[in-house]
C-alpha atoms as a PDB file:
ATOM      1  CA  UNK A   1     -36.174  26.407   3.011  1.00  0.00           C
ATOM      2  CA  UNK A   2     -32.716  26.187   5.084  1.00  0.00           C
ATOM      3  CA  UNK A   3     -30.563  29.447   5.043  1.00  0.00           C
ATOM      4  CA  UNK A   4     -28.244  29.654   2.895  1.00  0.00           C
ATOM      5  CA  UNK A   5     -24.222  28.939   3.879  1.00  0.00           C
ATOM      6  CA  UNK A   6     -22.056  31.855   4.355  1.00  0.00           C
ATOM      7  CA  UNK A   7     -19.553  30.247   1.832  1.00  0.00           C
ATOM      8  CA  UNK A   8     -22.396  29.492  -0.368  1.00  0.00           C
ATOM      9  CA  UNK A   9     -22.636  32.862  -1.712  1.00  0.00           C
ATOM     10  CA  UNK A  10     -19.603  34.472  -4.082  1.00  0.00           C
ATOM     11  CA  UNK A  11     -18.528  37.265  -1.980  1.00  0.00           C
ATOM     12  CA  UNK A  12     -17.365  35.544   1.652  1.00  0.00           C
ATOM     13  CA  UNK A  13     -16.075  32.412  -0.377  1.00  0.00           C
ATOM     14  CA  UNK A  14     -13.837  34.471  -2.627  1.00  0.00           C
ATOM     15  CA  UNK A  15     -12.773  36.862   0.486  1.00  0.00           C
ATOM     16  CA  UNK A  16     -12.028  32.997   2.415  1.00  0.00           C
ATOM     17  CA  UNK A  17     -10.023  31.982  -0.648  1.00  0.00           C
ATOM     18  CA  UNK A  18      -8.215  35.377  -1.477  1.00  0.00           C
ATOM     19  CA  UNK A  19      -7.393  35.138   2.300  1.00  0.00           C
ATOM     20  CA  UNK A  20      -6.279  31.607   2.183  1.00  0.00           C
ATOM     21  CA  UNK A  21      -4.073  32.500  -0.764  1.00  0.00           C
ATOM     22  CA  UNK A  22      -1.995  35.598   0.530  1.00  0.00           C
ATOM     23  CA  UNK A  23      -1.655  33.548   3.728  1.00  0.00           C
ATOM     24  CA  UNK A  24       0.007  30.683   1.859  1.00  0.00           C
ATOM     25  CA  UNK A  25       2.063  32.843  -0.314  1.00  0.00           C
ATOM     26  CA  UNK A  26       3.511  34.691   2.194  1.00  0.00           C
ATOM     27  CA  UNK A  27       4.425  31.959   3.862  1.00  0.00           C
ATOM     28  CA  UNK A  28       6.198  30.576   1.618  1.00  0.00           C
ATOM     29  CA  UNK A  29       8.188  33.558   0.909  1.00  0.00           C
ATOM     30  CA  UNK A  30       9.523  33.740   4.493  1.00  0.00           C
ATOM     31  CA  UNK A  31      10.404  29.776   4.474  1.00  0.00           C
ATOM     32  CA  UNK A  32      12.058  30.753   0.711  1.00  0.00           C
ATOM     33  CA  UNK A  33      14.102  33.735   2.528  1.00  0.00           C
ATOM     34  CA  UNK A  34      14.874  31.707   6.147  1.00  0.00           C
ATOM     35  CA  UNK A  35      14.448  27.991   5.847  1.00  0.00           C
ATOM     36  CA  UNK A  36      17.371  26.593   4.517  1.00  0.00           C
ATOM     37  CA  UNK A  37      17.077  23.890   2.021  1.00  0.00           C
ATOM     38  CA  UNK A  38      16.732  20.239   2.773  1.00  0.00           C
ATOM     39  CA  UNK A  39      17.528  20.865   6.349  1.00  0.00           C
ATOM     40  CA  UNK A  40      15.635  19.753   8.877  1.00  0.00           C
ATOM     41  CA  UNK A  41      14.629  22.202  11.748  1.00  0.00           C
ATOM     42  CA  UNK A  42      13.000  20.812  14.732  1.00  0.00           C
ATOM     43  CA  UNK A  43       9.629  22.189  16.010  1.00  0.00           C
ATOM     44  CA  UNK A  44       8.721  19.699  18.712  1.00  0.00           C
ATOM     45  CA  UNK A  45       8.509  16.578  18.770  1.00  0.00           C
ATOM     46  CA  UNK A  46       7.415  14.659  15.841  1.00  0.00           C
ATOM     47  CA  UNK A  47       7.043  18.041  14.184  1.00  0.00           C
ATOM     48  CA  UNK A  48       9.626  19.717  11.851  1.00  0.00           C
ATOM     49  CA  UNK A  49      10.288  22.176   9.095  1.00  0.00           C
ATOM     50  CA  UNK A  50      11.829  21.399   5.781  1.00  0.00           C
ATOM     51  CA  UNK A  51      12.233  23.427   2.931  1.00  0.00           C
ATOM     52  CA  UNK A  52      12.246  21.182   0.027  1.00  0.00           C
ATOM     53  CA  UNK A  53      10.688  21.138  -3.435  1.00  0.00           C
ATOM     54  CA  UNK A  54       7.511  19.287  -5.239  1.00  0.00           C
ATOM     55  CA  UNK A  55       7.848  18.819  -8.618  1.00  0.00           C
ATOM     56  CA  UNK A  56       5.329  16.673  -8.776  1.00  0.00           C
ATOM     57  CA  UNK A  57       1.596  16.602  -7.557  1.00  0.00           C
ATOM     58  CA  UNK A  58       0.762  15.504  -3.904  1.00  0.00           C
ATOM     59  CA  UNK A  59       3.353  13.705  -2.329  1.00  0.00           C
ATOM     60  CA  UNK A  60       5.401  13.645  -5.415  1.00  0.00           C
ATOM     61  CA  UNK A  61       2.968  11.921  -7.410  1.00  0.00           C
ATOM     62  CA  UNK A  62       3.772  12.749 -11.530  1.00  0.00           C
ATOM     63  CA  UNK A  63       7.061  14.649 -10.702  1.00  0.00           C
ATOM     64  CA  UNK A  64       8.424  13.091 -14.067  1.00  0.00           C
ATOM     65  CA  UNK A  65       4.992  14.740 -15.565  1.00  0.00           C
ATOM     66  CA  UNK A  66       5.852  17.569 -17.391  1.00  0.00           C
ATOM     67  CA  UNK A  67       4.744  20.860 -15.339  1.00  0.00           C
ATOM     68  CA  UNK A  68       2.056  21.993 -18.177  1.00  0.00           C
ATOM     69  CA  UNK A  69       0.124  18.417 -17.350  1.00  0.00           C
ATOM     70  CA  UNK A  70       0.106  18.921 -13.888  1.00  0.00           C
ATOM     71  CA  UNK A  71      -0.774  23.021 -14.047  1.00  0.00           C
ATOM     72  CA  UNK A  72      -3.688  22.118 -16.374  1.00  0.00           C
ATOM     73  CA  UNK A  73      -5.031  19.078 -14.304  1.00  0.00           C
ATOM     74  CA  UNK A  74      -4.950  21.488 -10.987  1.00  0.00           C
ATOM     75  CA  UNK A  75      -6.478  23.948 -13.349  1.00  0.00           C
ATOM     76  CA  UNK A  76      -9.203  21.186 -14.355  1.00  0.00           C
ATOM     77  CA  UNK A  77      -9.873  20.340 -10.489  1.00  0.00           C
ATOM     78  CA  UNK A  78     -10.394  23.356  -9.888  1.00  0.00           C
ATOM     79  CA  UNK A  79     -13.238  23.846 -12.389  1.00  0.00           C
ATOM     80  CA  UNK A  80     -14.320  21.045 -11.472  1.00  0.00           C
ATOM     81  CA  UNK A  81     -15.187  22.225  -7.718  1.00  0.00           C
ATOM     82  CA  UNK A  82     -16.508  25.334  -8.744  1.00  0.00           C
ATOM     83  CA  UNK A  83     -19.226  23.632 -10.731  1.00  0.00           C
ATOM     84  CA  UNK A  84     -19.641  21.239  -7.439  1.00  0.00           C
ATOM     85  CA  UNK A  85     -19.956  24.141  -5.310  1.00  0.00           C
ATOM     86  CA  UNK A  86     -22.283  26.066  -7.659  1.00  0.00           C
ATOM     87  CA  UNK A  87     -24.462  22.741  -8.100  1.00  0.00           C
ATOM     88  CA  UNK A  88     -24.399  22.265  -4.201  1.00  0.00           C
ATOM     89  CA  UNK A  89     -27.501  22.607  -2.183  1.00  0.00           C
ATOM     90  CA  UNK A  90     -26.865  26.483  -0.880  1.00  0.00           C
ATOM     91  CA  UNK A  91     -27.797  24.907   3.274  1.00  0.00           C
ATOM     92  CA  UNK A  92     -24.922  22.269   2.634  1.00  0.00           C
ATOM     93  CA  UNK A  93     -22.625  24.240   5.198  1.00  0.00           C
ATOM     94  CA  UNK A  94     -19.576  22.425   5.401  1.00  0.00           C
ATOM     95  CA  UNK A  95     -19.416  21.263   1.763  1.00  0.00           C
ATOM     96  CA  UNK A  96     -19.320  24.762   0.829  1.00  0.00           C
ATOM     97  CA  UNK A  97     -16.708  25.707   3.417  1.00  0.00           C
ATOM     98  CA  UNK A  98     -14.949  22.779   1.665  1.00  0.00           C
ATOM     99  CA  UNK A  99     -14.859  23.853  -1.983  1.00  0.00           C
ATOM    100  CA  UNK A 100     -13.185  27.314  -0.985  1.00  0.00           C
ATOM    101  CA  UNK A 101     -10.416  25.582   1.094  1.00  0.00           C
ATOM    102  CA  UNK A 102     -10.204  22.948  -2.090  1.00  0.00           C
ATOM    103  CA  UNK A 103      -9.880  26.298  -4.476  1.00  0.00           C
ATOM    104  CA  UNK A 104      -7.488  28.256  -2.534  1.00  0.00           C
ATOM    105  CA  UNK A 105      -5.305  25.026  -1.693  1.00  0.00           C
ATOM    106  CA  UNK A 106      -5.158  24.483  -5.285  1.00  0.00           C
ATOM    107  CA  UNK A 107      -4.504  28.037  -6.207  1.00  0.00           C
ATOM    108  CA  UNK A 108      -1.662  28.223  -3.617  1.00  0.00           C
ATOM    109  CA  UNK A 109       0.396  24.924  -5.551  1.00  0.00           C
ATOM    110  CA  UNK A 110      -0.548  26.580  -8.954  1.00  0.00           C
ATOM    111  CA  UNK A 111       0.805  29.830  -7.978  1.00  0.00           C
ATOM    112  CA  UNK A 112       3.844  28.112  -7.037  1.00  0.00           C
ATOM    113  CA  UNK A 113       4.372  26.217 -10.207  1.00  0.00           C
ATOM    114  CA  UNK A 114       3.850  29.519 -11.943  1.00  0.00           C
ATOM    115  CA  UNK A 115       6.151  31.633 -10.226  1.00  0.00           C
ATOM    116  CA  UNK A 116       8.973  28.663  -9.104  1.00  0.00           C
ATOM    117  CA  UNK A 117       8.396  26.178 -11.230  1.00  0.00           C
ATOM    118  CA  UNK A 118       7.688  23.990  -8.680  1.00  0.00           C
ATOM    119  CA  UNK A 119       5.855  23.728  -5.381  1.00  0.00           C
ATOM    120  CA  UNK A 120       7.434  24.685  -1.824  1.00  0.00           C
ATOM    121  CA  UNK A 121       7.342  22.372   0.999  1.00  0.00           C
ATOM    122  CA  UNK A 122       7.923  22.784   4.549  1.00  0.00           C
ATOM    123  CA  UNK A 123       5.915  21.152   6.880  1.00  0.00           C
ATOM    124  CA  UNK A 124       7.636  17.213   8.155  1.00  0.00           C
ATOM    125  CA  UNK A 125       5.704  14.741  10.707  1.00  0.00           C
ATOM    126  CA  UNK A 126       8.276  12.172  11.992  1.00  0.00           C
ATOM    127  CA  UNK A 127       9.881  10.247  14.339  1.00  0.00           C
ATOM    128  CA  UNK A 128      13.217   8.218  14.458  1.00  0.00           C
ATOM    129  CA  UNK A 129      12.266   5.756  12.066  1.00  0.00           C
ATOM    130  CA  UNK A 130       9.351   7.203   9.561  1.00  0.00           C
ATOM    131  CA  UNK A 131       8.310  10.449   8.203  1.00  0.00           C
ATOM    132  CA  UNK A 132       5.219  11.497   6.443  1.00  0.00           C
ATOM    133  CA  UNK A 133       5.376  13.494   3.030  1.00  0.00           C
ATOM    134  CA  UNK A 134       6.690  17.580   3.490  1.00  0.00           C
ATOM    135  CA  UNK A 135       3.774  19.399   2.708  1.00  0.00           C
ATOM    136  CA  UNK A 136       2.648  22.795   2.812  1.00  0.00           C
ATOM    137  CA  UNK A 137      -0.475  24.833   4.200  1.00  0.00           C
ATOM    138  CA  UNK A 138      -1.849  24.910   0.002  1.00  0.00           C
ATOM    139  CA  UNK A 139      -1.997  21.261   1.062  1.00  0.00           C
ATOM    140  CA  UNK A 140      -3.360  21.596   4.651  1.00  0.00           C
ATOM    141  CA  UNK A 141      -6.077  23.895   3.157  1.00  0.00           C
ATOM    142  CA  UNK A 142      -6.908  21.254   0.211  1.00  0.00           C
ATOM    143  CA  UNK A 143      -7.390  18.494   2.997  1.00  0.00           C
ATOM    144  CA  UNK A 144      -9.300  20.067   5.279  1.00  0.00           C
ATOM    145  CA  UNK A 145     -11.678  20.842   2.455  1.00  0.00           C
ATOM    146  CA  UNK A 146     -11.589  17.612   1.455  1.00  0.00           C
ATOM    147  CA  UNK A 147     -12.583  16.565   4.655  1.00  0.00           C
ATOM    148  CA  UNK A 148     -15.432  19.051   5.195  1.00  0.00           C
ATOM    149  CA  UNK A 149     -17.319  17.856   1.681  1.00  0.00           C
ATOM    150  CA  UNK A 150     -16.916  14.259   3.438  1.00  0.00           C
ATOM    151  CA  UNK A 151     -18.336  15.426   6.998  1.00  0.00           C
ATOM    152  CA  UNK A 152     -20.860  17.432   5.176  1.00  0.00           C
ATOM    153  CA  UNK A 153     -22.007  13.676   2.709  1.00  0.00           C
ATOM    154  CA  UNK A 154     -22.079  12.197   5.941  1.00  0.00           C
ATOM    155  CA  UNK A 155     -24.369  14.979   7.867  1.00  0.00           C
ATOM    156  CA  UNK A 156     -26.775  15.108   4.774  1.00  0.00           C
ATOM    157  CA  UNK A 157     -27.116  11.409   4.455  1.00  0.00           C
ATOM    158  CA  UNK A 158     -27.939  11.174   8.225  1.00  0.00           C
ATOM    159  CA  UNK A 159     -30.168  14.011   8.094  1.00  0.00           C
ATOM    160  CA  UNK A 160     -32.082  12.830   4.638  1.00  0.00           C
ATOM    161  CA  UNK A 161     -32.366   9.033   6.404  1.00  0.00           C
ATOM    162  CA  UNK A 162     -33.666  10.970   9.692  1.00  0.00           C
ATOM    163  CA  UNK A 163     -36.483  12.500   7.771  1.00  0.00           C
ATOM    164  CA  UNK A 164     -37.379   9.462   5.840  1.00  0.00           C
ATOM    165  CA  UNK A 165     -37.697   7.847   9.016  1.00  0.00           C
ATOM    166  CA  UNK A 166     -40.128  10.788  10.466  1.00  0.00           C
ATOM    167  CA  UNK A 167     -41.866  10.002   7.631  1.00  0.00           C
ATOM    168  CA  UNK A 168     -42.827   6.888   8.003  1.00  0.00           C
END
């Protein structure tokens, strides 16, 4: 048998998520205190920050949703990824790595909704004549997980077809 993930067991995936969390909050209370509001400060090129506000879910998806629907759906997502992650192969490295960043990402905008009322945004990709969506690191974090179940589907597959083939 394959050893287990490190963010297959409870105690490094909570500490991962718990650290995701304060690390998203507090950001969020410095762009609150310094950013100003729908003002765009440059970074670098193609790379800005914006303080504005989500009222809906990712890139302003629902915002006409009242803010119970979209709490209780996050809240629903979220329970959903715990059961994935606790019905997840414990080897499956990168899916578990995954789930955490999906939790605490989630956890970050639900926070937010909680104590704002709506979700803080800061983070704008542009150039003269397009932007992409303000988002936050709550978002970063739930992407990158995203992305990590993916590479991990992909890995297994490969791997599963690889021994069928030794198989043979």
């Amino acid at each position: 048998m394959a050893k287990p993930a490190l963010f297959s067991k409870p105690i490094p995936a909570i500490a991962l998520i718990v650290f995701a969390l304060i690390a998203d909050q507090i950001i969020k209370l410095l762009v609150e205190a310094y950013l100003p509001l729908q003002q765009m400060v440059p970074v670098m090129p193609y790379l800005a920050l914006y303080r504005t506000y989500n009222l809906g879910v990712a890139f302003s998806m629902m915002a006409d949703m009242e803010g119970w629907f979209i709490v209780t759906m996050r809240l629903v997502i979220v329970a959903f990824v715990i059961w994935l992650w606790r019905k997840t192969d414990k080897d499956r490295t990168f899916a578990h790595l995954g789930f955490a960043l999906i939790i605490a990402g989630a956890a970050g905008n639900i926070f937010d909704r909680f104590l704002y009322g709506h979700v803080i945004d800061y983070i704008l990709f542009h150039t003269d004549t397009w932007s992409f969506a303000v988002f936050n690191l709550a978002d970063s974090f739930i992407t990158i997980g995203a992305g990590c179940v993916i590479l991990d589907e992909i890995l297994h597959a490969r791997a599963t077809q690889r021994a069928k083939n030794e198989e043979r």
